[in-house]
PDB file of N, CA and C in Angstrom:
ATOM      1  N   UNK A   1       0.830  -1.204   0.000  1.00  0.00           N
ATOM      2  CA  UNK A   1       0.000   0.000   0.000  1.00  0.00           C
ATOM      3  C   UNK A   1       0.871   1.263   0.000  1.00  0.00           C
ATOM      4  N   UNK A   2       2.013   1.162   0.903  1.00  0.00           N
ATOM      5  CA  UNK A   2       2.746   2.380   0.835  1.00  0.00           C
ATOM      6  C   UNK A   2       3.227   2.773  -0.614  1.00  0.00           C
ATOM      7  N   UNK A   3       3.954   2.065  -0.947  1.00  0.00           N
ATOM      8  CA  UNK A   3       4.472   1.734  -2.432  1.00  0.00           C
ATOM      9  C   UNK A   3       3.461   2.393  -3.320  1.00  0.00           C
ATOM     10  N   UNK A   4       2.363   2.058  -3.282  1.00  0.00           N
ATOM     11  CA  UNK A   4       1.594   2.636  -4.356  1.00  0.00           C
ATOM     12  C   UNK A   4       1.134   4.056  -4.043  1.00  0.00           C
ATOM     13  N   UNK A   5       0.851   4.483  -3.029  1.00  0.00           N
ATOM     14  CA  UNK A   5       0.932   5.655  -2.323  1.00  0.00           C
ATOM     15  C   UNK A   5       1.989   6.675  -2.806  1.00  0.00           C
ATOM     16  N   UNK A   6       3.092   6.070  -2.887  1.00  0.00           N
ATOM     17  CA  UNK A   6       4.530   6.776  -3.267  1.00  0.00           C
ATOM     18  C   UNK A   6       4.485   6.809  -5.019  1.00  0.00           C
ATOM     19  N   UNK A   7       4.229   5.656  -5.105  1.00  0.00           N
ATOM     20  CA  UNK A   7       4.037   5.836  -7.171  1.00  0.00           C
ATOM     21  C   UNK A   7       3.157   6.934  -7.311  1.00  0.00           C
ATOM     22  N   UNK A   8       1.320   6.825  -6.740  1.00  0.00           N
ATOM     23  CA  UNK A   8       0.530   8.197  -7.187  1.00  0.00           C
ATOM     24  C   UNK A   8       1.524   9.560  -6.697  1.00  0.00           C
ATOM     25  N   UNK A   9       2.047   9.737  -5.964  1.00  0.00           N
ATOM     26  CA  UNK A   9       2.729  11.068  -5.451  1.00  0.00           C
ATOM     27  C   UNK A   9       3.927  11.464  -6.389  1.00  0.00           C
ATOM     28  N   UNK A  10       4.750   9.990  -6.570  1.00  0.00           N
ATOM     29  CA  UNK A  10       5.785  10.805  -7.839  1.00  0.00           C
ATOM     30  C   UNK A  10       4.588  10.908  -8.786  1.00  0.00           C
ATOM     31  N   UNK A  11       3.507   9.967  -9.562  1.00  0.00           N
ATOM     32  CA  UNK A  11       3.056  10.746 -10.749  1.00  0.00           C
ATOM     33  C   UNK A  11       2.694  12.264 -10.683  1.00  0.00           C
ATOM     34  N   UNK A  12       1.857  12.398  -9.639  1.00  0.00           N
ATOM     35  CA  UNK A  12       1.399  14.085  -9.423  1.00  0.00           C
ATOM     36  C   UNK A  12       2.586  14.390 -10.125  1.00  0.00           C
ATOM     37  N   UNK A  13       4.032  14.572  -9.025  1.00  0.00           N
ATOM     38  CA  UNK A  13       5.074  15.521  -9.247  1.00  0.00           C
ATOM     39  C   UNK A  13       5.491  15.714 -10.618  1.00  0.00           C
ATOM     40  N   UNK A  14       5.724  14.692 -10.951  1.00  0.00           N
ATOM     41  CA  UNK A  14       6.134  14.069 -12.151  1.00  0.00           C
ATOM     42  C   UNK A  14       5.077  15.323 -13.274  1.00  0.00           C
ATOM     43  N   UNK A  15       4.008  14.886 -13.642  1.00  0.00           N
ATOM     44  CA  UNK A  15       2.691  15.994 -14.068  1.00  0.00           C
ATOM     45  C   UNK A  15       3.242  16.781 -13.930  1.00  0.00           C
ATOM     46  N   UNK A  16       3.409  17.736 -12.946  1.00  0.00           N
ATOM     47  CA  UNK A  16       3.468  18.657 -12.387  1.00  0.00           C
ATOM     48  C   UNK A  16       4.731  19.495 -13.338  1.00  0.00           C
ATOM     49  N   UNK A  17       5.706  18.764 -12.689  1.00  0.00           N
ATOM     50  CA  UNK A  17       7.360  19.140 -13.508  1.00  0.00           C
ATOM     51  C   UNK A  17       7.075  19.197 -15.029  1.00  0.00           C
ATOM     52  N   UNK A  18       6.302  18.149 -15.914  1.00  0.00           N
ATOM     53  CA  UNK A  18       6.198  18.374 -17.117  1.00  0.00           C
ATOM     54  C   UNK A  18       5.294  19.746 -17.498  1.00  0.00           C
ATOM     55  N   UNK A  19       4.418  19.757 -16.700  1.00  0.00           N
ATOM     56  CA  UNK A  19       3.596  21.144 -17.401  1.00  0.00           C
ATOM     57  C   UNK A  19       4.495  22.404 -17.265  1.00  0.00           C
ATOM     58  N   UNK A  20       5.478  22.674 -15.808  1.00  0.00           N
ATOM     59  CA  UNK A  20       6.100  23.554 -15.823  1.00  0.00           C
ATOM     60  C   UNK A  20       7.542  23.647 -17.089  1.00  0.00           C
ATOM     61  N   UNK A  21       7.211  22.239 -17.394  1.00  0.00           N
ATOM     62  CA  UNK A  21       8.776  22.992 -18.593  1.00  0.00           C
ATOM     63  C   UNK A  21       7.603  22.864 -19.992  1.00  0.00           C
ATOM     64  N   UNK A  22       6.644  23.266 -19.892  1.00  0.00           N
ATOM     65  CA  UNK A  22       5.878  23.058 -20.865  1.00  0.00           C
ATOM     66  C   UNK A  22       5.471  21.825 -22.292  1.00  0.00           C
ATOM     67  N   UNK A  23       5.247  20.489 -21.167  1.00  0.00           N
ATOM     68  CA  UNK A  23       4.799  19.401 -21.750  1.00  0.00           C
ATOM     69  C   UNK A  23       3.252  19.956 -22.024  1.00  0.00           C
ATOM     70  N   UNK A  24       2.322  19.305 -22.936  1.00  0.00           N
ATOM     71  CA  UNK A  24       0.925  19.051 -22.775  1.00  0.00           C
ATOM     72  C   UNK A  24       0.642  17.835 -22.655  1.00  0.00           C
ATOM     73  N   UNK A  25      -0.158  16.947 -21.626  1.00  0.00           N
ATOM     74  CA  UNK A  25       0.133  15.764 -20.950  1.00  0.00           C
ATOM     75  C   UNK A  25      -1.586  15.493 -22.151  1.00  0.00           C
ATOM     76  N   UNK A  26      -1.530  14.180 -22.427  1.00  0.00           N
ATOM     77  CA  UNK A  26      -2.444  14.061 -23.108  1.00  0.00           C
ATOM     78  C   UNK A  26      -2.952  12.708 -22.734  1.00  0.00           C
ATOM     79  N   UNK A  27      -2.126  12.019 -21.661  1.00  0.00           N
ATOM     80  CA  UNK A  27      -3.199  10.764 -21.733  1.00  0.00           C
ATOM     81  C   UNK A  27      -2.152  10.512 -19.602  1.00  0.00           C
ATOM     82  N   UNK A  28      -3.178  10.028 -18.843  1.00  0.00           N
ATOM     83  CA  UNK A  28      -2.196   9.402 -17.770  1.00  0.00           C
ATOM     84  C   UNK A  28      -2.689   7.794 -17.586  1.00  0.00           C
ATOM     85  N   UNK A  29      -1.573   6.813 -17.717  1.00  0.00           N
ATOM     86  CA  UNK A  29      -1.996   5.893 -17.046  1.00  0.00           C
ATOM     87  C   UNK A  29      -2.792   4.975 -18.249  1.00  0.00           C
ATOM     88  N   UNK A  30      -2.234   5.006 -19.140  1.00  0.00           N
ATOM     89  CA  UNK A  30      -2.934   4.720 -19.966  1.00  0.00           C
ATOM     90  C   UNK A  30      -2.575   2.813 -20.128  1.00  0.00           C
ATOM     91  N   UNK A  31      -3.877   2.041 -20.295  1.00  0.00           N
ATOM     92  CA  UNK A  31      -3.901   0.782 -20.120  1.00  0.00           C
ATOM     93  C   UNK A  31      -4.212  -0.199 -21.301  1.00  0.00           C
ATOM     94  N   UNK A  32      -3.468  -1.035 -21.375  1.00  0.00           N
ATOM     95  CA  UNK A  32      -4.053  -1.847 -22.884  1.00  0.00           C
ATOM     96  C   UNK A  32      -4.053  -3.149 -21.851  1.00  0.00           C
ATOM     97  N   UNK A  33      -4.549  -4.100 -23.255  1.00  0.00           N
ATOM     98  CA  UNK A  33      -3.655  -6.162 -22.682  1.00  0.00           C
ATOM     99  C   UNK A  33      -2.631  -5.740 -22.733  1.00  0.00           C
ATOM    100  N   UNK A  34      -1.745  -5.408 -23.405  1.00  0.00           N
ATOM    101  CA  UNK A  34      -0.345  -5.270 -23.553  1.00  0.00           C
ATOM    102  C   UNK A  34       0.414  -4.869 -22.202  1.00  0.00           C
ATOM    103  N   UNK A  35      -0.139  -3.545 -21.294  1.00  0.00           N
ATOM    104  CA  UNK A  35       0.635  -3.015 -20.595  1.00  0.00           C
ATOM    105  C   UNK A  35      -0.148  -1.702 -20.256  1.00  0.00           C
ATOM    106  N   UNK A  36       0.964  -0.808 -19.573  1.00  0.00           N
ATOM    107  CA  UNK A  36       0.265   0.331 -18.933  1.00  0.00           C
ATOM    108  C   UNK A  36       1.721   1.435 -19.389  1.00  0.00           C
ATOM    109  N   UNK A  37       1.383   2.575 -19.454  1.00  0.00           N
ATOM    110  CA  UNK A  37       2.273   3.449 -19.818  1.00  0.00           C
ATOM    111  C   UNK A  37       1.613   5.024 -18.615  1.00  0.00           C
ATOM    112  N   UNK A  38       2.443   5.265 -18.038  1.00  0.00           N
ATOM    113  CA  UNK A  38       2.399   6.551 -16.726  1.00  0.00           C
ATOM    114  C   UNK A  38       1.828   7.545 -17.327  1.00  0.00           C
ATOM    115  N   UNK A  39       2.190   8.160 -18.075  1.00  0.00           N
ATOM    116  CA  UNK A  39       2.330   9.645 -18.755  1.00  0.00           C
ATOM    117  C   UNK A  39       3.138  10.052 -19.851  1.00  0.00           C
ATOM    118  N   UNK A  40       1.917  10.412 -20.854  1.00  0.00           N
ATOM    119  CA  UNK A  40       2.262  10.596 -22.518  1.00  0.00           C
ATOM    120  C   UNK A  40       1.388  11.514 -22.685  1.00  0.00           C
ATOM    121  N   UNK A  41       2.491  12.512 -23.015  1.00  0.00           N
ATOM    122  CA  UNK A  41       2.815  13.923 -23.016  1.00  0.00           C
ATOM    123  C   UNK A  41       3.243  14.497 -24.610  1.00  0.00           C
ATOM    124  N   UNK A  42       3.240  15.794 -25.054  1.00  0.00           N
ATOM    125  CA  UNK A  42       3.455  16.055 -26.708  1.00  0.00           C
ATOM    126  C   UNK A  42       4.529  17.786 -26.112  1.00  0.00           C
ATOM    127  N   UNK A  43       5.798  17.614 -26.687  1.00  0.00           N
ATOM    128  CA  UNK A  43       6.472  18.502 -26.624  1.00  0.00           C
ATOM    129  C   UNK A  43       7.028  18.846 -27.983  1.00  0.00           C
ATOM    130  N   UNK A  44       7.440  20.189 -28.572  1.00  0.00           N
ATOM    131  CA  UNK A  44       7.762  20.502 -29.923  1.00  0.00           C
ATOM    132  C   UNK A  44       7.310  19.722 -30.976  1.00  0.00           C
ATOM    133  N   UNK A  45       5.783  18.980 -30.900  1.00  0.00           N
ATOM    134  CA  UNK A  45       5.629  17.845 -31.829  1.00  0.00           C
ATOM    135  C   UNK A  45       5.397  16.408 -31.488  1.00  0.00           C
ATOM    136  N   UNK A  46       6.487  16.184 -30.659  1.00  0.00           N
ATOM    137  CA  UNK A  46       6.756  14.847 -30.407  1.00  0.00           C
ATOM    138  C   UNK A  46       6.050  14.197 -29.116  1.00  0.00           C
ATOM    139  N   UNK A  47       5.460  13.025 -29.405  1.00  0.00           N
ATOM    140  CA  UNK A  47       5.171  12.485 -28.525  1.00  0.00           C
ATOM    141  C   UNK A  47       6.038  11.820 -27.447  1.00  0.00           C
ATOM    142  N   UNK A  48       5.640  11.904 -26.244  1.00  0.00           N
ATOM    143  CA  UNK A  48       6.813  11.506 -25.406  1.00  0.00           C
ATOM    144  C   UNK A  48       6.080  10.258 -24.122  1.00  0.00           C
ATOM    145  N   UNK A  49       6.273   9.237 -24.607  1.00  0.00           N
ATOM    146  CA  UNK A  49       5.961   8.487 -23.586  1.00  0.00           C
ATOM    147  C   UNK A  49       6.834   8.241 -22.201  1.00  0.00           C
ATOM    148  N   UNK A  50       6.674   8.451 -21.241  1.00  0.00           N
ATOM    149  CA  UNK A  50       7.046   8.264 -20.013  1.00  0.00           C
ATOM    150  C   UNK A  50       6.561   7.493 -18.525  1.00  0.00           C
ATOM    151  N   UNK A  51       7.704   6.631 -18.364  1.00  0.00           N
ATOM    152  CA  UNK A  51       7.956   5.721 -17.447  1.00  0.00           C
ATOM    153  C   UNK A  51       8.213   6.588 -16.079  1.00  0.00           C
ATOM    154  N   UNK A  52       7.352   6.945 -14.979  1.00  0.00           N
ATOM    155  CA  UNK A  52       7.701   7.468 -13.663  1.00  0.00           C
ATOM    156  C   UNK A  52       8.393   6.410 -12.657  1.00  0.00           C
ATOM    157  N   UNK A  53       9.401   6.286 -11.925  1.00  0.00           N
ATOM    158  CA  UNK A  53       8.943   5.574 -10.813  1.00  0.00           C
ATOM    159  C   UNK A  53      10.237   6.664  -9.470  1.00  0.00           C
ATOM    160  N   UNK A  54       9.043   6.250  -8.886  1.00  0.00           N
ATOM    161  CA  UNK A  54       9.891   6.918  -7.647  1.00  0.00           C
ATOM    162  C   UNK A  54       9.801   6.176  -6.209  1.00  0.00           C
ATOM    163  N   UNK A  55      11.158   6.466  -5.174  1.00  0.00           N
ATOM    164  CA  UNK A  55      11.838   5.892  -4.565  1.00  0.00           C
ATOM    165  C   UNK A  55      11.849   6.959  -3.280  1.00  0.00           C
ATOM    166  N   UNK A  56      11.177   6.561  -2.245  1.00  0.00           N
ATOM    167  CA  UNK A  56      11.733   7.092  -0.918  1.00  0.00           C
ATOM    168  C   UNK A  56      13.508   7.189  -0.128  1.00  0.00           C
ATOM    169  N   UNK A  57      13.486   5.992  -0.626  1.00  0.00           N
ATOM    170  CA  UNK A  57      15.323   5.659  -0.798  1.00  0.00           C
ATOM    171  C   UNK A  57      16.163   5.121  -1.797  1.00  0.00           C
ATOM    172  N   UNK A  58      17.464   4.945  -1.424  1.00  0.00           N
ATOM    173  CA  UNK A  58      18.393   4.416  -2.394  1.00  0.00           C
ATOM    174  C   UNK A  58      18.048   2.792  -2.144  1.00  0.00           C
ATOM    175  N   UNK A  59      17.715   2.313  -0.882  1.00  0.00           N
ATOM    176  CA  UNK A  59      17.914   0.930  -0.560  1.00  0.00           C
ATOM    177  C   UNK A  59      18.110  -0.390  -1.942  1.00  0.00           C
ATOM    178  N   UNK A  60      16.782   0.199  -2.908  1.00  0.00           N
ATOM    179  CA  UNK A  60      17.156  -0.897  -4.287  1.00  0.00           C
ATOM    180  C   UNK A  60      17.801  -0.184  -5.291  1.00  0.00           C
ATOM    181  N   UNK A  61      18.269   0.466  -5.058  1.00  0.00           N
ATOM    182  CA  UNK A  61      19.017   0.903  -6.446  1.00  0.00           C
ATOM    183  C   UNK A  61      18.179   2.625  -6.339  1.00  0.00           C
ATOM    184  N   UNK A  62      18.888   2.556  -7.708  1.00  0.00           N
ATOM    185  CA  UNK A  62      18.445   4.225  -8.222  1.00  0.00           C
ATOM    186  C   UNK A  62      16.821   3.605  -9.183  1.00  0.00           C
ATOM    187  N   UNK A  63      15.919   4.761  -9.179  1.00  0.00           N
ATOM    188  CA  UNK A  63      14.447   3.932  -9.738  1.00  0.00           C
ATOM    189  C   UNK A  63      14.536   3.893 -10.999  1.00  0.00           C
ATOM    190  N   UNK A  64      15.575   4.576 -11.944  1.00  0.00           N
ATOM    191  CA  UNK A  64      15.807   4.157 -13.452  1.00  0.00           C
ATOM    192  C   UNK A  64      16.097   2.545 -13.420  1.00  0.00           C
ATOM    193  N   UNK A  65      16.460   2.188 -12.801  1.00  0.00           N
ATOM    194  CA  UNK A  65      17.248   0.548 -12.851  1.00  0.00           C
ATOM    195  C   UNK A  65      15.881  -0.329 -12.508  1.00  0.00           C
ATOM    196  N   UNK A  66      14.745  -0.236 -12.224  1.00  0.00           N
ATOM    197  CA  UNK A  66      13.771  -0.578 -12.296  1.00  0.00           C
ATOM    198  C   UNK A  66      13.060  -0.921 -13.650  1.00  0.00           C
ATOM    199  N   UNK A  67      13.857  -0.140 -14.668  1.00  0.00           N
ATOM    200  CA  UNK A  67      13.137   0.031 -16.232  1.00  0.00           C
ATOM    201  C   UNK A  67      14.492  -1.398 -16.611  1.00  0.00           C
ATOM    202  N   UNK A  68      13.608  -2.282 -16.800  1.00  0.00           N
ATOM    203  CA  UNK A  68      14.535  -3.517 -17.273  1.00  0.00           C
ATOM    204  C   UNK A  68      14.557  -3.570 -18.939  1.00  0.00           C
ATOM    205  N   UNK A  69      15.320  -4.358 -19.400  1.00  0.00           N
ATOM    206  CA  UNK A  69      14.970  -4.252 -21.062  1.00  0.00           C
ATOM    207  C   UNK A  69      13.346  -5.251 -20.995  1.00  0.00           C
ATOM    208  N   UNK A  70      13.040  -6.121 -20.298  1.00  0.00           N
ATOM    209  CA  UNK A  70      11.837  -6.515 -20.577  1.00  0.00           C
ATOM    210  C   UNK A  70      10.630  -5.499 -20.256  1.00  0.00           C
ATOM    211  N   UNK A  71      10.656  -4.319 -19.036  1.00  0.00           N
ATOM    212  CA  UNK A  71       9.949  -3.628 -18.918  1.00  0.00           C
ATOM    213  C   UNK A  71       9.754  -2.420 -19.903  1.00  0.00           C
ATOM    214  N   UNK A  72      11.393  -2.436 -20.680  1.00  0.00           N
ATOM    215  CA  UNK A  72      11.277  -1.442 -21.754  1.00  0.00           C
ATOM    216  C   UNK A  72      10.199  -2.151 -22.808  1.00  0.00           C
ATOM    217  N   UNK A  73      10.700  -3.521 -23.094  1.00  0.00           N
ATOM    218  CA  UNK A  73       9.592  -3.788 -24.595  1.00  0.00           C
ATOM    219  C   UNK A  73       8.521  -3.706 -23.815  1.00  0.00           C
ATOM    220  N   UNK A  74       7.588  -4.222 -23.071  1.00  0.00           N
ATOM    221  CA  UNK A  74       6.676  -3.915 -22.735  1.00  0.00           C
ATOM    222  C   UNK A  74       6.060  -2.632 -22.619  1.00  0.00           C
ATOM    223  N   UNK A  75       6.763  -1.378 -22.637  1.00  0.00           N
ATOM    224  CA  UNK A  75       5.959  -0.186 -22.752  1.00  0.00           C
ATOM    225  C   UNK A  75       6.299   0.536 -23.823  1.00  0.00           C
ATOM    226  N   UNK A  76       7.014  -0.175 -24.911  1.00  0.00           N
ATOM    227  CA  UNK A  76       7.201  -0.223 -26.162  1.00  0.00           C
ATOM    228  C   UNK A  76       6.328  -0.538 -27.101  1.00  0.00           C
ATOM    229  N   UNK A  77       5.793  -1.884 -26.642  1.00  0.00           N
ATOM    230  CA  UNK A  77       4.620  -2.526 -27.180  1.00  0.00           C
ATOM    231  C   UNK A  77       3.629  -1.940 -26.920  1.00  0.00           C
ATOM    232  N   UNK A  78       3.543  -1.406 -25.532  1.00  0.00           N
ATOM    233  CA  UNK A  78       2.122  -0.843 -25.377  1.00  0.00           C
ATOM    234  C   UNK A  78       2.068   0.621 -25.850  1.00  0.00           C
ATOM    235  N   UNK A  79       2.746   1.503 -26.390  1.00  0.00           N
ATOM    236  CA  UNK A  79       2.974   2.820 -27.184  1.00  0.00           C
ATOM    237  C   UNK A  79       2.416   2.182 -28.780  1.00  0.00           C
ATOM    238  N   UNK A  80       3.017   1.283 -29.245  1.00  0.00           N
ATOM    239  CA  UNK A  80       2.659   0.839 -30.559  1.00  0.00           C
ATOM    240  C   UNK A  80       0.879   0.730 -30.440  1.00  0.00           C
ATOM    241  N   UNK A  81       0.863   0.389 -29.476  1.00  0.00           N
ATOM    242  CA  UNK A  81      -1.030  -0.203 -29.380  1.00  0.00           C
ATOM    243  C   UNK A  81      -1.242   1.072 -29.276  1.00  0.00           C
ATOM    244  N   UNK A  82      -0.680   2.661 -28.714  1.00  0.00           N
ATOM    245  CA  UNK A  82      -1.677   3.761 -28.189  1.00  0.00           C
ATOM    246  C   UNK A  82      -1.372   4.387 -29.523  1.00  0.00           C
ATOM    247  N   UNK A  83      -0.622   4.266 -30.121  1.00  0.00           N
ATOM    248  CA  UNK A  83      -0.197   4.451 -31.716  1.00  0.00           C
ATOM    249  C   UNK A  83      -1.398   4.721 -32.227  1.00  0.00           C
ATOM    250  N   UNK A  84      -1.457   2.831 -32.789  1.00  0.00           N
ATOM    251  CA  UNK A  84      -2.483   2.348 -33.666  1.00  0.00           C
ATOM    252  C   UNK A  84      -4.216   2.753 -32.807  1.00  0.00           C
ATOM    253  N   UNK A  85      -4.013   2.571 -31.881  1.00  0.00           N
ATOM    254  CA  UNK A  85      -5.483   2.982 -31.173  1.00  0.00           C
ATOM    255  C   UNK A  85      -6.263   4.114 -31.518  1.00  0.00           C
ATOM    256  N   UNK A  86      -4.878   5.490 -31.263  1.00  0.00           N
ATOM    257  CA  UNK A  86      -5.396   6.837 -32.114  1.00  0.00           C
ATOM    258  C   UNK A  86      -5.398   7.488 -33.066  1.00  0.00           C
ATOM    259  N   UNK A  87      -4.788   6.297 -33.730  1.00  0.00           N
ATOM    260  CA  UNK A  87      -4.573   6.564 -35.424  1.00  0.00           C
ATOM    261  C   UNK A  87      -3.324   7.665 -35.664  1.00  0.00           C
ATOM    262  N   UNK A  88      -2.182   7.670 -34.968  1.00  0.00           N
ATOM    263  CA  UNK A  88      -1.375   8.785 -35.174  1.00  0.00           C
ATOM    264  C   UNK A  88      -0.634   8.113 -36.022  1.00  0.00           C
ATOM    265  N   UNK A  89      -0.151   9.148 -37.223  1.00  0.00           N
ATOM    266  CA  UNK A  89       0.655   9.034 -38.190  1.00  0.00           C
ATOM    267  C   UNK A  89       1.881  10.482 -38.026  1.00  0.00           C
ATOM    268  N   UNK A  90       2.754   9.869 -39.062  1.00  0.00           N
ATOM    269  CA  UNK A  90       3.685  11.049 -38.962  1.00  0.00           C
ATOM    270  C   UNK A  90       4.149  12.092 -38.311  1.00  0.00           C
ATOM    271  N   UNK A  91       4.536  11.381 -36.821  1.00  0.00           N
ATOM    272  CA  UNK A  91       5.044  11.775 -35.333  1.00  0.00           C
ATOM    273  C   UNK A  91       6.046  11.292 -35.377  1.00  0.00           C
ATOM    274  N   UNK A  92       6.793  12.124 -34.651  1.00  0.00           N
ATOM    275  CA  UNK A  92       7.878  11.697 -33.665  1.00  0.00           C
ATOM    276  C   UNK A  92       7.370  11.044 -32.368  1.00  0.00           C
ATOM    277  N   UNK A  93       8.432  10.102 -32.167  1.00  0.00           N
ATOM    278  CA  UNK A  93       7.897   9.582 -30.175  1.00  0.00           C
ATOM    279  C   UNK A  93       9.403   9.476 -29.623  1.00  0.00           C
ATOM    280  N   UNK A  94       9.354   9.684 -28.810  1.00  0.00           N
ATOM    281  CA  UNK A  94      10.705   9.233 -27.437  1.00  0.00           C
ATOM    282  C   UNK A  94      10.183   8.755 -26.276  1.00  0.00           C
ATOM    283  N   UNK A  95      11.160   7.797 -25.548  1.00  0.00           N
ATOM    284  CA  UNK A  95      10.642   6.981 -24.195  1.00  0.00           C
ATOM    285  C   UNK A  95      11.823   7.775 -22.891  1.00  0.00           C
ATOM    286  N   UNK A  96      11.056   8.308 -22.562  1.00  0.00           N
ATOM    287  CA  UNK A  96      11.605   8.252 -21.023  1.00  0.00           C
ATOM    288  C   UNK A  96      11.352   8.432 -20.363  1.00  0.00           C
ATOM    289  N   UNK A  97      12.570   8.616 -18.830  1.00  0.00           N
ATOM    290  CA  UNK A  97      11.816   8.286 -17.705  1.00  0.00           C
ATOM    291  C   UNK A  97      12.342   9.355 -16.404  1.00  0.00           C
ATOM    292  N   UNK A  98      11.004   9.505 -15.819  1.00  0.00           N
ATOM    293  CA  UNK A  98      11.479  10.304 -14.545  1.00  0.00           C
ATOM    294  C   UNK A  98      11.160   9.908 -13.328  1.00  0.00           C
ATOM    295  N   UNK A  99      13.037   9.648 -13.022  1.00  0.00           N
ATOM    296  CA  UNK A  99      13.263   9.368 -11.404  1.00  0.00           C
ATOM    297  C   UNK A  99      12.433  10.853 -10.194  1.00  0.00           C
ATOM    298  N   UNK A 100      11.618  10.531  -9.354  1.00  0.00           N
ATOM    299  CA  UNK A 100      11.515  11.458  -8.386  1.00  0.00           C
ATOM    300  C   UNK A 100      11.986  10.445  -6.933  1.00  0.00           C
ATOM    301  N   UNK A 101      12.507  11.328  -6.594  1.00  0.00           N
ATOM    302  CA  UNK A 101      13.591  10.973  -4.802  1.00  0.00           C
ATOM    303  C   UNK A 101      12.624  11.452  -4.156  1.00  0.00           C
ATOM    304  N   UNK A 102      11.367  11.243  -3.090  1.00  0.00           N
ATOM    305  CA  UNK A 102      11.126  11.628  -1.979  1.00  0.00           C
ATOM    306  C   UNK A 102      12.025  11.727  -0.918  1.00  0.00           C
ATOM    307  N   UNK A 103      12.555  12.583  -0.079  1.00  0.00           N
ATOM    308  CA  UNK A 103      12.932  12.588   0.951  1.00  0.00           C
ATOM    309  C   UNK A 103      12.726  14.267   1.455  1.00  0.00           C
ATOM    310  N   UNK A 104      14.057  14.522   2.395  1.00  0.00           N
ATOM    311  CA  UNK A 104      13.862  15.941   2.920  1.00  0.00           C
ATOM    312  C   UNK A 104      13.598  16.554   1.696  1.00  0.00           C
ATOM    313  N   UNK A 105      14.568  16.351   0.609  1.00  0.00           N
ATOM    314  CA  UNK A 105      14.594  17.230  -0.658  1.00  0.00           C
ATOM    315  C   UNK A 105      13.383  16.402  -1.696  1.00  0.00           C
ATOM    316  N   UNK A 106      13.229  16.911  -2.246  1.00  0.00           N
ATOM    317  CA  UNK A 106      12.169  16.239  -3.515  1.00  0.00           C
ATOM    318  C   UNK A 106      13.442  16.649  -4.404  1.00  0.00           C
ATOM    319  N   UNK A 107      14.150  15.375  -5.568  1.00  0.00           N
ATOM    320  CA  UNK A 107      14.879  15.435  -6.641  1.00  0.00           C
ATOM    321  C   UNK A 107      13.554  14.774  -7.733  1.00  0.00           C
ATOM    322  N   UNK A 108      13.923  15.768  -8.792  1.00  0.00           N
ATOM    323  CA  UNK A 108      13.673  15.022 -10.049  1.00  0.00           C
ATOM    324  C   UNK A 108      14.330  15.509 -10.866  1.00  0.00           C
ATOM    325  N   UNK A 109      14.659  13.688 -11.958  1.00  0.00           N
ATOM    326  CA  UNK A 109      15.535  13.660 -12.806  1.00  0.00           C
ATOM    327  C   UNK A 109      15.135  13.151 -13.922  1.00  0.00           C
ATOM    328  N   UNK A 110      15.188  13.740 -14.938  1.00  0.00           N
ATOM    329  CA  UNK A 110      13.998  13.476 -15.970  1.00  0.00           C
ATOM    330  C   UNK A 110      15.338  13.012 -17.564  1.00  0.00           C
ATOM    331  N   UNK A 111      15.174  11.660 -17.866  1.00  0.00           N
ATOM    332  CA  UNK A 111      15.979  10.744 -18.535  1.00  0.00           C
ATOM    333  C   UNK A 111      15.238  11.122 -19.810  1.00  0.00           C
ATOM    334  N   UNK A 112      15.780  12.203 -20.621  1.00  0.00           N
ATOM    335  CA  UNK A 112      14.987  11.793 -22.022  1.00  0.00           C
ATOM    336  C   UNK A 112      15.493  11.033 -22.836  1.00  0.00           C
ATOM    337  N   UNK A 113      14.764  10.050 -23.906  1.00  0.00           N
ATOM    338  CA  UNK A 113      15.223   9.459 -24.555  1.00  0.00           C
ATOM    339  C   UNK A 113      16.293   8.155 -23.638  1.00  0.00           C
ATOM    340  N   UNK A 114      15.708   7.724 -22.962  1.00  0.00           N
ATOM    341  CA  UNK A 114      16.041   6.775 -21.886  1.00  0.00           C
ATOM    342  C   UNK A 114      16.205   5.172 -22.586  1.00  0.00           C
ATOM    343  N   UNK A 115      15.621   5.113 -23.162  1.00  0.00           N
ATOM    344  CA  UNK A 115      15.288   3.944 -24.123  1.00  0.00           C
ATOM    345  C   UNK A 115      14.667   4.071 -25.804  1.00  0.00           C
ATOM    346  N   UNK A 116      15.228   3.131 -26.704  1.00  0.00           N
ATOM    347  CA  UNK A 116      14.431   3.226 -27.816  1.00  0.00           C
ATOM    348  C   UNK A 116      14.282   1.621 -28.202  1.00  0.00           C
ATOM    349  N   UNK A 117      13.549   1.679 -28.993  1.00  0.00           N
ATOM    350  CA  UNK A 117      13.429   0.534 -30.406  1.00  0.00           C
ATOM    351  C   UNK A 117      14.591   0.075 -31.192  1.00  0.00           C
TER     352      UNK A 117
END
């Protein structure tokens, strides 16, 4: 329960940080069979799918290291399905991902282009 508690709170932030560098967030949380994708967002054009996860501590690692290559195809695959779902043609897309650190400090570190195809 905590855990998921901490995922909705980095997404807020996460939101949050993208509108201030001027993302337009266009879908959250978005769910297929395939998979689930956090927040997909459209900057200069491009669509930007993004992987949140955030970490109260260091204890498992840093929360980029959470994005495995199997968790990458999987929200790879599931971008192809939000693709074909809304009929987008002749876009750009990029995958990445933003670490948020809860602690005294709130860090966020925003990985563009974190992963591709």
């Amino acid at each position: 329960m905590k855990s998921k508690i901490t995922g909705i709170i980095g997404e807020k932030l996460a939101v949050n940080y993208l509108i201030k560098n001027n993302y337009k967030i266009i879908e959250r949380n978005f769910k297929c069979k395939l998979g689930e994708i956090d927040i997909i967002a459209v900057i200069d054009d491009i669509i930007v799918f993004i992987e949140v996860k955030t970490r109260r501590n260091s204890n498992y690692g840093y929360p980029y290291e959470a994005v495995t290559v199997d968790k990458q195809q999987k929200i790879i695959k599931t971008a192809y399905s939000y693709i074909k779902l809304k009929k987008i043609v002749n876009k750009q897309y990029r995958f990445d991902i933003i670490e948020i650190f809860l602690g005294k400090d709130i860090k966020i570190n925003h990985i563009q282009n974190a992963f591709w195809i």
